[in-house]
C-alpha atoms as a PDB file:
ATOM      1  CA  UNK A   1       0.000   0.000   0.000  1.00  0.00           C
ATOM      2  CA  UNK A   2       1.151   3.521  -0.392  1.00  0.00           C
ATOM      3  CA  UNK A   3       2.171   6.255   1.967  1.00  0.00           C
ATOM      4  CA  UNK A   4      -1.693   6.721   3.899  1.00  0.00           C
ATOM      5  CA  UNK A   5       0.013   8.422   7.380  1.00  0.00           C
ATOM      6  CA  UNK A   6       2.786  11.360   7.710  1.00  0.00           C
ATOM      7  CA  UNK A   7       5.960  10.281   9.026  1.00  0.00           C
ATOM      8  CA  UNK A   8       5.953   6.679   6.866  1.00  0.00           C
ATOM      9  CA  UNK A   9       9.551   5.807   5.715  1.00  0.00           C
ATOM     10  CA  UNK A  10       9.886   4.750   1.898  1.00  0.00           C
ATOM     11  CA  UNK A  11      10.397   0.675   2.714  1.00  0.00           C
ATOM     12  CA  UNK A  12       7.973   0.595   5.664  1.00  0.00           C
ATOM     13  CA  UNK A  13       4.980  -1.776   4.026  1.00  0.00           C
ATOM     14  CA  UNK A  14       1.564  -0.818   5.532  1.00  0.00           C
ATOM     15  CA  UNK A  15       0.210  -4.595   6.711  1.00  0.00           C
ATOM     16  CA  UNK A  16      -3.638  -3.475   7.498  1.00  0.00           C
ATOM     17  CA  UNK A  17      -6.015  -1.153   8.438  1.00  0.00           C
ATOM     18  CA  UNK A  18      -8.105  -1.448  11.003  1.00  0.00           C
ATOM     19  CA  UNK A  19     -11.013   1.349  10.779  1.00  0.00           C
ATOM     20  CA  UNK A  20     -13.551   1.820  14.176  1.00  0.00           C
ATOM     21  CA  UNK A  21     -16.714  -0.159  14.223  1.00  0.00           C
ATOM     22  CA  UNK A  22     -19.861   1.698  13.456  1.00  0.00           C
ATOM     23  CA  UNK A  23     -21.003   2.044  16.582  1.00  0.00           C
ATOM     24  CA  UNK A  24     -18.271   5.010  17.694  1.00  0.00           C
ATOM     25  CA  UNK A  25     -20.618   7.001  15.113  1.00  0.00           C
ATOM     26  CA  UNK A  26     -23.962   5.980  15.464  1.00  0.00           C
ATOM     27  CA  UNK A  27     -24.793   8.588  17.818  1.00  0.00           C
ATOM     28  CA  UNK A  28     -23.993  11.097  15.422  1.00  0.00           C
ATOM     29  CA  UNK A  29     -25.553   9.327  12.781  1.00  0.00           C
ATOM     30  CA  UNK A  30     -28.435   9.233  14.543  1.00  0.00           C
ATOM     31  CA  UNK A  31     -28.965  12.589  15.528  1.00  0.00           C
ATOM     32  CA  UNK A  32     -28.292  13.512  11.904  1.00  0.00           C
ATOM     33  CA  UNK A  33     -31.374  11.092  10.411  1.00  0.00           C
ATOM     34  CA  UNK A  34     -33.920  12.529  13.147  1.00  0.00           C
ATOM     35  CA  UNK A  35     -32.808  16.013  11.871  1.00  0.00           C
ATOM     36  CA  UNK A  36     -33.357  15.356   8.588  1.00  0.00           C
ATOM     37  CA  UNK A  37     -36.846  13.875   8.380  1.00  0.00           C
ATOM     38  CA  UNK A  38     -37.785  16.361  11.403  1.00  0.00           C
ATOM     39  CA  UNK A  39     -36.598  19.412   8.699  1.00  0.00           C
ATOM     40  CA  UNK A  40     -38.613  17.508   5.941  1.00  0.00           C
ATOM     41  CA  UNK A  41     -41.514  17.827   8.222  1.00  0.00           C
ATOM     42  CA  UNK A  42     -41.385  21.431   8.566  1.00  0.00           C
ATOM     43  CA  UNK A  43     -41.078  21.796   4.849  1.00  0.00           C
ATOM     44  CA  UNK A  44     -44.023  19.852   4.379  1.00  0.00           C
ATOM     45  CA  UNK A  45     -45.823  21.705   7.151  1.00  0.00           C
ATOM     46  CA  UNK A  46     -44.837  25.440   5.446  1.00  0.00           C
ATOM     47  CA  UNK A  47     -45.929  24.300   2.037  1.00  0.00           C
ATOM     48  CA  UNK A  48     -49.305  22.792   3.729  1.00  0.00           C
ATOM     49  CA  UNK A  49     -49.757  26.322   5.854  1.00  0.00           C
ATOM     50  CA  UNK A  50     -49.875  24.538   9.144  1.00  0.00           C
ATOM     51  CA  UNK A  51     -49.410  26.931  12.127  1.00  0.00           C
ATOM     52  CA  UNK A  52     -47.622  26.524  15.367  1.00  0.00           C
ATOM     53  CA  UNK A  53     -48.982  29.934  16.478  1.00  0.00           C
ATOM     54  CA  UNK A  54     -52.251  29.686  15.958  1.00  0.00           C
ATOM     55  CA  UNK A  55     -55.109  32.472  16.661  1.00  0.00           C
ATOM     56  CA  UNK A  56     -55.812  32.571  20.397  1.00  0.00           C
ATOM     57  CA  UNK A  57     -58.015  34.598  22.555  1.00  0.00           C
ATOM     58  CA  UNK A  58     -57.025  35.343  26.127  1.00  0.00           C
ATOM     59  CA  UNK A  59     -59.036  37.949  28.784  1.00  0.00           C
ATOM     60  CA  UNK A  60     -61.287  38.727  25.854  1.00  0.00           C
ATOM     61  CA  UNK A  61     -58.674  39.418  23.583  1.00  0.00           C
ATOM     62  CA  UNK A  62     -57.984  37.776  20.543  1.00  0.00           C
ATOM     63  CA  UNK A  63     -54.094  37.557  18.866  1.00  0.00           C
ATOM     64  CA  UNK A  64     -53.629  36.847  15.210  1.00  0.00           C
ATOM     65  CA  UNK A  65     -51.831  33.883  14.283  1.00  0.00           C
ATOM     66  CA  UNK A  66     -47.883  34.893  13.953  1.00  0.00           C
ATOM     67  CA  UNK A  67     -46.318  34.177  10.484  1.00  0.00           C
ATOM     68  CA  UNK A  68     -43.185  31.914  11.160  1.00  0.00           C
ATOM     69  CA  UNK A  69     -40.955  30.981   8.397  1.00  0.00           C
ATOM     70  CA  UNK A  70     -41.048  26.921   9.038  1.00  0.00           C
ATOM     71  CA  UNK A  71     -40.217  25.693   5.444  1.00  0.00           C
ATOM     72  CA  UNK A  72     -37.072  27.865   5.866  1.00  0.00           C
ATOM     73  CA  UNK A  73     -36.206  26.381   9.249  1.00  0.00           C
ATOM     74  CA  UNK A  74     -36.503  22.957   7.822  1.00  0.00           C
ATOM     75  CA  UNK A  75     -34.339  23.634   4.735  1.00  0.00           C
ATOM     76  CA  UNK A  76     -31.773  24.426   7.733  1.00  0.00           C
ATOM     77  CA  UNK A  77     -32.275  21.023   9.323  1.00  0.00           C
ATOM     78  CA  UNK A  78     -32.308  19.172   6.281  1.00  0.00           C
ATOM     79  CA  UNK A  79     -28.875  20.902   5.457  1.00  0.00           C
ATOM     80  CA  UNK A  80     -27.113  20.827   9.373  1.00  0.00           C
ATOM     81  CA  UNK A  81     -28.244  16.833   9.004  1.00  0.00           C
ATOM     82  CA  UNK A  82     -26.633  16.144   6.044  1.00  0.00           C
ATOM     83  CA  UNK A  83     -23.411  18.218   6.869  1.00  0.00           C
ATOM     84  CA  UNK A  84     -23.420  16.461  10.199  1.00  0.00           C
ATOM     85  CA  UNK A  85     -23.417  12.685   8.180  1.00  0.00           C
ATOM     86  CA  UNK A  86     -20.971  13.793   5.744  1.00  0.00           C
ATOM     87  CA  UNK A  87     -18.420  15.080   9.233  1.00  0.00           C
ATOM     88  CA  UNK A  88     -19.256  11.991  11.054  1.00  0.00           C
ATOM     89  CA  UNK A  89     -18.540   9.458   7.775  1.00  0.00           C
ATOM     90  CA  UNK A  90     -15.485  11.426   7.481  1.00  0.00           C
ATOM     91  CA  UNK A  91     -13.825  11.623  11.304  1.00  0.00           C
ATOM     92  CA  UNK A  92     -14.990   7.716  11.181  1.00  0.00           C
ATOM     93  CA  UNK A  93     -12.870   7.179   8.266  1.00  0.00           C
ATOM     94  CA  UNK A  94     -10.047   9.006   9.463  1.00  0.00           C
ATOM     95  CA  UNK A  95      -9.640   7.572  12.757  1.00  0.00           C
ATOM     96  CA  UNK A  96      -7.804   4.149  12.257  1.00  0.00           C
ATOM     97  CA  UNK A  97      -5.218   1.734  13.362  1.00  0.00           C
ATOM     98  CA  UNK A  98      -2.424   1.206  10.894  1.00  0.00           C
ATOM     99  CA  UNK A  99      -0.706  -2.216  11.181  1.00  0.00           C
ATOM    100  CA  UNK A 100       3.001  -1.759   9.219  1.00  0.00           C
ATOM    101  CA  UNK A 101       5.626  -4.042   9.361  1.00  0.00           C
ATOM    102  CA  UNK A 102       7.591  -2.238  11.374  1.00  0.00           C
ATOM    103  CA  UNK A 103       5.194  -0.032  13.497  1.00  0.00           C
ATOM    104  CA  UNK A 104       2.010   0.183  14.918  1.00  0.00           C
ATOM    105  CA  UNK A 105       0.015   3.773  14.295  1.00  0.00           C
ATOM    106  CA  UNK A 106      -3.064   5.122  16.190  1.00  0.00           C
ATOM    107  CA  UNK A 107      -4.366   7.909  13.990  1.00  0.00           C
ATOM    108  CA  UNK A 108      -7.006   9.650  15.942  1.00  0.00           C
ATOM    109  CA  UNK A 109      -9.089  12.042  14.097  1.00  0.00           C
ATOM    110  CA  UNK A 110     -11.100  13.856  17.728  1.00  0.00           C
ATOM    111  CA  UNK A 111     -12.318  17.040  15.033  1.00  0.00           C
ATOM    112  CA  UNK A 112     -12.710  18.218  11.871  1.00  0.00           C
ATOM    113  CA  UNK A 113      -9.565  20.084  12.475  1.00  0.00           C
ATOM    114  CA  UNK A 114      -7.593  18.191  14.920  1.00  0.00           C
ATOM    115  CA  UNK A 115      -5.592  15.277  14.220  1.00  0.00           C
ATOM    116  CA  UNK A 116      -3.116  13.521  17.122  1.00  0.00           C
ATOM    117  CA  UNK A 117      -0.754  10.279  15.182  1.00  0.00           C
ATOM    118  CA  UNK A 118       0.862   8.134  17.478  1.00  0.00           C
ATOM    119  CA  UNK A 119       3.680   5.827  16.668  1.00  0.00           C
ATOM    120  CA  UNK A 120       4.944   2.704  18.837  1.00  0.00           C
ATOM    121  CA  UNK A 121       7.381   0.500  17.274  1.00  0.00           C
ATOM    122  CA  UNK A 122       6.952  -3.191  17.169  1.00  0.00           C
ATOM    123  CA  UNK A 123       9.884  -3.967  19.235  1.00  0.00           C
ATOM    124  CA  UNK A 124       8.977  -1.863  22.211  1.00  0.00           C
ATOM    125  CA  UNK A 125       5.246  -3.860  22.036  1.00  0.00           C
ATOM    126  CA  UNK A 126       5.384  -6.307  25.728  1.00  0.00           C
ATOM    127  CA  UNK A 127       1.937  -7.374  26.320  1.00  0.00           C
ATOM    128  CA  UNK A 128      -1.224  -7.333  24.094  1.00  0.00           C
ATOM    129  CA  UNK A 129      -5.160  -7.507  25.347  1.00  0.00           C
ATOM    130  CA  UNK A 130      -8.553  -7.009  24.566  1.00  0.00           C
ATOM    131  CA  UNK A 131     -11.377  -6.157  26.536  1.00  0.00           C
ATOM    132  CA  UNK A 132     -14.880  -6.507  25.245  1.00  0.00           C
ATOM    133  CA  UNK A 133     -17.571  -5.390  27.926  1.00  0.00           C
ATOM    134  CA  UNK A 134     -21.246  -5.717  28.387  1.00  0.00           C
ATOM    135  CA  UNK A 135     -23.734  -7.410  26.169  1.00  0.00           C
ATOM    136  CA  UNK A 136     -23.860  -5.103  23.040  1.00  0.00           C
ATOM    137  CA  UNK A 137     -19.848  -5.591  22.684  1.00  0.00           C
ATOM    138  CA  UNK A 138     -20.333  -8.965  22.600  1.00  0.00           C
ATOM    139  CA  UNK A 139     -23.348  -9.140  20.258  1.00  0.00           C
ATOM    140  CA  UNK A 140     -21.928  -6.792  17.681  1.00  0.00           C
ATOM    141  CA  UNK A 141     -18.497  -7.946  17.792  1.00  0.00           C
ATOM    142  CA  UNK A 142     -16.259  -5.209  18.771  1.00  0.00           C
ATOM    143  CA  UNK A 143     -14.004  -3.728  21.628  1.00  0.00           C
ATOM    144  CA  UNK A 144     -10.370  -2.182  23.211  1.00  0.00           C
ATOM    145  CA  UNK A 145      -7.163  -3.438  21.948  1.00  0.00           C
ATOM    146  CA  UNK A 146      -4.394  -2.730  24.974  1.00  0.00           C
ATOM    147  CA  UNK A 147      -1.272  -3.068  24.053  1.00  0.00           C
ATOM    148  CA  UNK A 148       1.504  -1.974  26.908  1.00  0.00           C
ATOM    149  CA  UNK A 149       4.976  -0.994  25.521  1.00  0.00           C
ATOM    150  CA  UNK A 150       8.073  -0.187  27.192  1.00  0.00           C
ATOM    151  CA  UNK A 151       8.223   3.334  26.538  1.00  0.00           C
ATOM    152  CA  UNK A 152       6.713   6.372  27.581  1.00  0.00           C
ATOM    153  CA  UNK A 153       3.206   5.694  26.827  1.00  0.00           C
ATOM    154  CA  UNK A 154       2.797   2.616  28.735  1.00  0.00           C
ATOM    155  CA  UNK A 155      -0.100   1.864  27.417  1.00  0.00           C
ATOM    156  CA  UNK A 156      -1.677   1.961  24.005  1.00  0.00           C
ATOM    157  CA  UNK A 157      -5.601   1.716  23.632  1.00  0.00           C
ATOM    158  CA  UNK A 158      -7.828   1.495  20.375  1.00  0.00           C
ATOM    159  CA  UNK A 159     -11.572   1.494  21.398  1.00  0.00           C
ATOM    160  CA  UNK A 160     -13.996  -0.094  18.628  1.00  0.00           C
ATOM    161  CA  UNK A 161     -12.086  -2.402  17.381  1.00  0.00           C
ATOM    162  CA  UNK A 162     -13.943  -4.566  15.090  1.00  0.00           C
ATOM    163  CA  UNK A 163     -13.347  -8.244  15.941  1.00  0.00           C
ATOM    164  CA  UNK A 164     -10.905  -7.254  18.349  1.00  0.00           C
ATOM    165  CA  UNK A 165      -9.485 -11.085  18.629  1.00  0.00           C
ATOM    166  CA  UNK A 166      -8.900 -11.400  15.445  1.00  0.00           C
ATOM    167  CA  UNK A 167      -6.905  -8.301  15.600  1.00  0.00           C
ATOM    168  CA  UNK A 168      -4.800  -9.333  18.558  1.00  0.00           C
ATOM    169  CA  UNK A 169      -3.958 -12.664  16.756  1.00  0.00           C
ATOM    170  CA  UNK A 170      -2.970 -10.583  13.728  1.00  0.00           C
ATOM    171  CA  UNK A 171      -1.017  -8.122  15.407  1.00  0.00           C
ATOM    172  CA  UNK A 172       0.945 -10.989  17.603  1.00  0.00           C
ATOM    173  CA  UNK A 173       1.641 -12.790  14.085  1.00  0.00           C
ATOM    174  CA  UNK A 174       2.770  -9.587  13.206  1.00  0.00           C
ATOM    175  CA  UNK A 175       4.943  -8.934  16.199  1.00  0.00           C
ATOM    176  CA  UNK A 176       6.623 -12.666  15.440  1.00  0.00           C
ATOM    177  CA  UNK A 177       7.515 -11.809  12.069  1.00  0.00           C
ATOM    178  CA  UNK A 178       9.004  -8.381  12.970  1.00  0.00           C
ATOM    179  CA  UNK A 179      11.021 -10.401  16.177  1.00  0.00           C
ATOM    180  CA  UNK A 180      12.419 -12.639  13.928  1.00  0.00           C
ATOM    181  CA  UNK A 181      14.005 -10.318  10.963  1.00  0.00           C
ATOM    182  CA  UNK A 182      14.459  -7.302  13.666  1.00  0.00           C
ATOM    183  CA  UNK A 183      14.921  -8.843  16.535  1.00  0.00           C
ATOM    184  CA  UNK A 184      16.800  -5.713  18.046  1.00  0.00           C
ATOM    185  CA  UNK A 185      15.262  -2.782  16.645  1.00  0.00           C
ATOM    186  CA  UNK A 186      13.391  -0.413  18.211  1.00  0.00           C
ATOM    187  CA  UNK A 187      13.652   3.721  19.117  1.00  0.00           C
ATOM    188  CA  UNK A 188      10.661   3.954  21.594  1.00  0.00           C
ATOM    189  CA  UNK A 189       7.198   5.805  21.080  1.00  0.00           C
ATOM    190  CA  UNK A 190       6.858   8.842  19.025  1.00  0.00           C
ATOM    191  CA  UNK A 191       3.881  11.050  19.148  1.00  0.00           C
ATOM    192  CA  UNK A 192       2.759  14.182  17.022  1.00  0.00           C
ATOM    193  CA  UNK A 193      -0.209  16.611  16.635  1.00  0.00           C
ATOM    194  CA  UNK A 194      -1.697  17.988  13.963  1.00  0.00           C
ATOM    195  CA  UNK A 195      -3.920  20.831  14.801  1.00  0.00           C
ATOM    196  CA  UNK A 196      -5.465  22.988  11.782  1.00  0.00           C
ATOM    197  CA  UNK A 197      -6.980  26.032  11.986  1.00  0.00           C
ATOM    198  CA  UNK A 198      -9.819  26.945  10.102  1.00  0.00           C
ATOM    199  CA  UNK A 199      -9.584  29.542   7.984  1.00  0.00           C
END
């Protein structure tokens, strides 16, 4: 595969990449799907003249019905839903574990704008676990990859994680191959951040 993640060198071969399971978005996703058929509501409740202020009399006096742009709002929803799918797709796709032969990258996208990488080499990788919790984990097949290393950053964790067993018995394979070519290399944990501004 080519270069997908800054700081790749030229002969390091990207092995896999593991993308978060659904679920870290469906919140978001959800939200955005009750906006938009709520805005198409208010469209069709404009164009049908339905009126949430309706004429009202009070202590003998009677109030017209007040004029409210609702087609208009619900053009907004309809538009704030589908920007909010498009974001969530997109921070989704850019948060991922990258599986190299000679590293192991957490890319964590936490914004539009805000990016953190996070590099731990395969030779500083001493213990690997997974935790899957509660009964919609287990159901749907996903949970946290641990994986303690002897640098700074004692601990590495990737929440999500589709089939996380399968992962750890991929990444251990991984770590075996990389032992026995490498058996000595290794510079630690690097970390950088990649904040953008927007303009």
């Amino acid at each position: 595969m080519s270069h997908i993640f800054p700081g790749q060198d030229d002969d390091e071969i990207v092995q896999r990449v593991v993308y978060k399971h659904g679920f870290s978005v469906l919140p978001f996703v959800g939200v955005s799907v009750m906006l938009f058929f709520l805005g198409l509501y208010l469209v069709y409740a404009g164009a049908a003249g339905v009126s949430f202020f309706p004429e009202t009399t009070f202590a003998g006096f009677k109030t017209n019905p007040l004029p409210f742009p609702i087609s208009v709002l619900g053009i907004l929803f309809v538009f704030l839903s589908i920007f909010m799918w498009m974001a969530s797709i997109f921070i989704w796709r850019q948060n991922m574990m990258v599986l190299t032969n000679e590293n192991v990258v957490d890319i964590d996208q936490s914004g539009l704008f805000q990016k953190r990488i996070s590099t731990l080499r395969l030779s500083r990788v001493q213990d690997i676990s997974v935790k899957v919790k509660g009964p919609i984990q287990t159901i749907f097949r996903y949970g946290t990859v641990t994986i303690q290393s002897a640098g700074e950053n004692k601990l590495f964790e990737f929440d999500y994680v589709p089939d996380p067993y399968e992962v750890k018995s991929y990444m251990v394979k991984l770590f075996e191959e990389f032992v026995d070519h490498k058996p000595q290399e290794g510079d630690g944990v690097s970390t950088s951040n990649k904040t953008i501004n927007q303009a």
